[in-house]
C-alpha atoms as a PDB file:
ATOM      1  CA  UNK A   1       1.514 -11.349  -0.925  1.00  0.00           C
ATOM      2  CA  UNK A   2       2.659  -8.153  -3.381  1.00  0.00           C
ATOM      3  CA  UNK A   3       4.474  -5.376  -2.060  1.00  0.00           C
ATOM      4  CA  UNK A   4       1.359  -2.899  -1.940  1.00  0.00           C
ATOM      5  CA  UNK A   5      -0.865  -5.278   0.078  1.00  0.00           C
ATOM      6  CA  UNK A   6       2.427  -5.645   2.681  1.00  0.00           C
ATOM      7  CA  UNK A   7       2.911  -1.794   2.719  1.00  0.00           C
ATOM      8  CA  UNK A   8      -1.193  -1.854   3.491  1.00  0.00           C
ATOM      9  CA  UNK A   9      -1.170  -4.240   6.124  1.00  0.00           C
ATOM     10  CA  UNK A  10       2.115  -2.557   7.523  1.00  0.00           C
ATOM     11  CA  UNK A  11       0.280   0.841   7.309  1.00  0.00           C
ATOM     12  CA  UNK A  12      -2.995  -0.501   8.835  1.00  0.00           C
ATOM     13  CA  UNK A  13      -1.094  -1.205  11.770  1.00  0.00           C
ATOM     14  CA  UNK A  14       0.499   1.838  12.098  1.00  0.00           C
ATOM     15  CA  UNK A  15      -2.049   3.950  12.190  1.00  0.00           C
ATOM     16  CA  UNK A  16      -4.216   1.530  14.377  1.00  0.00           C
ATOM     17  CA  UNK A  17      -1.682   2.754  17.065  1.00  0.00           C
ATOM     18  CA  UNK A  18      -1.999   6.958  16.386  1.00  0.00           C
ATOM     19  CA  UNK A  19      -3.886   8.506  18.702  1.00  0.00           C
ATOM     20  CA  UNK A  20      -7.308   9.814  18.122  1.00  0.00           C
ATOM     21  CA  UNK A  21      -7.818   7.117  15.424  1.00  0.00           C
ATOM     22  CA  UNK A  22     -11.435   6.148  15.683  1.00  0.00           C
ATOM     23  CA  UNK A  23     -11.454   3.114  11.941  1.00  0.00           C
ATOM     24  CA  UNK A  24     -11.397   2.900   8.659  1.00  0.00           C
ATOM     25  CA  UNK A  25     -13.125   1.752   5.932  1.00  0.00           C
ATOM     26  CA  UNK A  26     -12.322   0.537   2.823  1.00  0.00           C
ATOM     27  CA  UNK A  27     -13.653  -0.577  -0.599  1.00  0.00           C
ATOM     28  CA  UNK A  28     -12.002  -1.633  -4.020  1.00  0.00           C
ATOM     29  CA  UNK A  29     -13.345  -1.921  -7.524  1.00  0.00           C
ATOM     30  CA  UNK A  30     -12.023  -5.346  -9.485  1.00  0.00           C
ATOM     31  CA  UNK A  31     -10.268  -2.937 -11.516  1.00  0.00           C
ATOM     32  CA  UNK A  32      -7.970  -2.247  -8.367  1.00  0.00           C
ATOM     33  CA  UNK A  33      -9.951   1.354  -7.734  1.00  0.00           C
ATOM     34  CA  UNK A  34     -11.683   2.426  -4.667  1.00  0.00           C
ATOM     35  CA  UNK A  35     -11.774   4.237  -1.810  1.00  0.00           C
ATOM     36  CA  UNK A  36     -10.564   4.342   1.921  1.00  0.00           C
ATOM     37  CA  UNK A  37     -12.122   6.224   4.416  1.00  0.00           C
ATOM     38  CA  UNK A  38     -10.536   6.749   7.543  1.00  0.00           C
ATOM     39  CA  UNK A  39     -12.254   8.333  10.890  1.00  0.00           C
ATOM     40  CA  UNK A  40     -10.053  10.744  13.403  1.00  0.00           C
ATOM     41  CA  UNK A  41     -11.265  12.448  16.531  1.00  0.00           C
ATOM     42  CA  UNK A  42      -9.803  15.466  15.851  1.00  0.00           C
ATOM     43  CA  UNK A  43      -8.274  17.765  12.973  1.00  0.00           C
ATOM     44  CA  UNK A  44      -4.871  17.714  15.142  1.00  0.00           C
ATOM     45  CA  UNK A  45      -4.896  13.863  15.375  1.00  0.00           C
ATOM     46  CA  UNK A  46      -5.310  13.721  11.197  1.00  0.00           C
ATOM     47  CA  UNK A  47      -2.627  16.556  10.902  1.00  0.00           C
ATOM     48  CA  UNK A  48      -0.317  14.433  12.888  1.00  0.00           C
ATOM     49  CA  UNK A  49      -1.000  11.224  11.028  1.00  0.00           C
ATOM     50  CA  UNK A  50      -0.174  13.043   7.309  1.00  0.00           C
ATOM     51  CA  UNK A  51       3.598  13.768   9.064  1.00  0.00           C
ATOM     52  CA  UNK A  52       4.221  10.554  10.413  1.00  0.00           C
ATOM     53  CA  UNK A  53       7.519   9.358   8.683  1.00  0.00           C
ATOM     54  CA  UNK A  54       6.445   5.985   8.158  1.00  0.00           C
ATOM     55  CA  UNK A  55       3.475   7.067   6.482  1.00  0.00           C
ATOM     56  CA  UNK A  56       5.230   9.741   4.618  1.00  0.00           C
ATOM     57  CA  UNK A  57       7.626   7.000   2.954  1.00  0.00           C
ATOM     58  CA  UNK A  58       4.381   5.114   2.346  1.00  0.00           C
ATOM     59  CA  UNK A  59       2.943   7.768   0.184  1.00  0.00           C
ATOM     60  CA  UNK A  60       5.878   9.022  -1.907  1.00  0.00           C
ATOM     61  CA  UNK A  61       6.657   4.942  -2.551  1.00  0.00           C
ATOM     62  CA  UNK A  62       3.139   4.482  -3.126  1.00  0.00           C
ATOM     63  CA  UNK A  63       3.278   7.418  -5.974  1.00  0.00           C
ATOM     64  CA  UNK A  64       6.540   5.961  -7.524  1.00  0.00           C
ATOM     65  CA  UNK A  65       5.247   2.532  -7.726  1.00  0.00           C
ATOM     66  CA  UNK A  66       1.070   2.455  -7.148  1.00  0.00           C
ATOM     67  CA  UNK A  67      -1.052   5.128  -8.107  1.00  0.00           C
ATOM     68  CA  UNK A  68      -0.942   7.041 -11.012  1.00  0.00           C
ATOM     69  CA  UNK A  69      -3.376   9.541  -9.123  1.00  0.00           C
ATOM     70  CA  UNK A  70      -5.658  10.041  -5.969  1.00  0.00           C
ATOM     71  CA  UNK A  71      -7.275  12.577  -3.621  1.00  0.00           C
ATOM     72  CA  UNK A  72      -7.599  13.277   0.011  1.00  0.00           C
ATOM     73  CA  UNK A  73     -11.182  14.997   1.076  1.00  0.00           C
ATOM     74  CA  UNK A  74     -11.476  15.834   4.870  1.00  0.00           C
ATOM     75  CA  UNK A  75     -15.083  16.000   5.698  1.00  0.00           C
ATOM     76  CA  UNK A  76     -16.862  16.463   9.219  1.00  0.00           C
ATOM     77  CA  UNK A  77     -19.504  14.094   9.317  1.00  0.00           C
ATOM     78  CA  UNK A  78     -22.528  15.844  11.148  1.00  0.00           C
ATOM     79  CA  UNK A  79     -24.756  12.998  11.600  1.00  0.00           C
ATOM     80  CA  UNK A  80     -25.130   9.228  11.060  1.00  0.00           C
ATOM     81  CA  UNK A  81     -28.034   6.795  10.496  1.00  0.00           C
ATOM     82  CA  UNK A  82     -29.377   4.175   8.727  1.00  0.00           C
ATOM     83  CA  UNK A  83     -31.759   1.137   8.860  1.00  0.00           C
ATOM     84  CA  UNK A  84     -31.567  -2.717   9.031  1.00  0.00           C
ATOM     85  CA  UNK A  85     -34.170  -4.838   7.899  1.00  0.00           C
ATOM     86  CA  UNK A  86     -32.798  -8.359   9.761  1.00  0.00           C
END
């Protein structure tokens, strides 16, 4: 396993244990791009996750080593639905 997917997994369960985490998604390109989406219950409980020290260290080893860019959106998501055909 390469350091990034370690630091992932290690980071996956770290924030699995922050309270007001609801789950995450997450999605990659074969080019190594994507997307992670992660759901909070409140603003508070996402403010406290971006200072978290462990997560901090993540992110500024993560932009020395890993990304070259990326972007945070916070969104309220008003309503969800979809359909199944089974």
């Amino acid at each position: 396993m390469n350091a990034y997917n370690e630091m992932s997994e290690k980071m996956l369960k770290l924030v699995a244990q922050q309270e007001g985490f609801l789950g995450h998604e997450s999605y990659r390109n074969q080019d190594g791009s994507g997307v992670t989406i992660s759901y909070w219950k409140t603003m508070e409980n996402i403010s406290n996750w971006k200072q978290n020290m462990e997560h901090f260290e993540a992110q500024r080893i993560g932009k020395e080593k890993w990304y070259a860019s990326y972007r945070v959106r916070i969104a309220k998501i008003e309503r969800d639905y979809g359909f199944e055909n089974k």
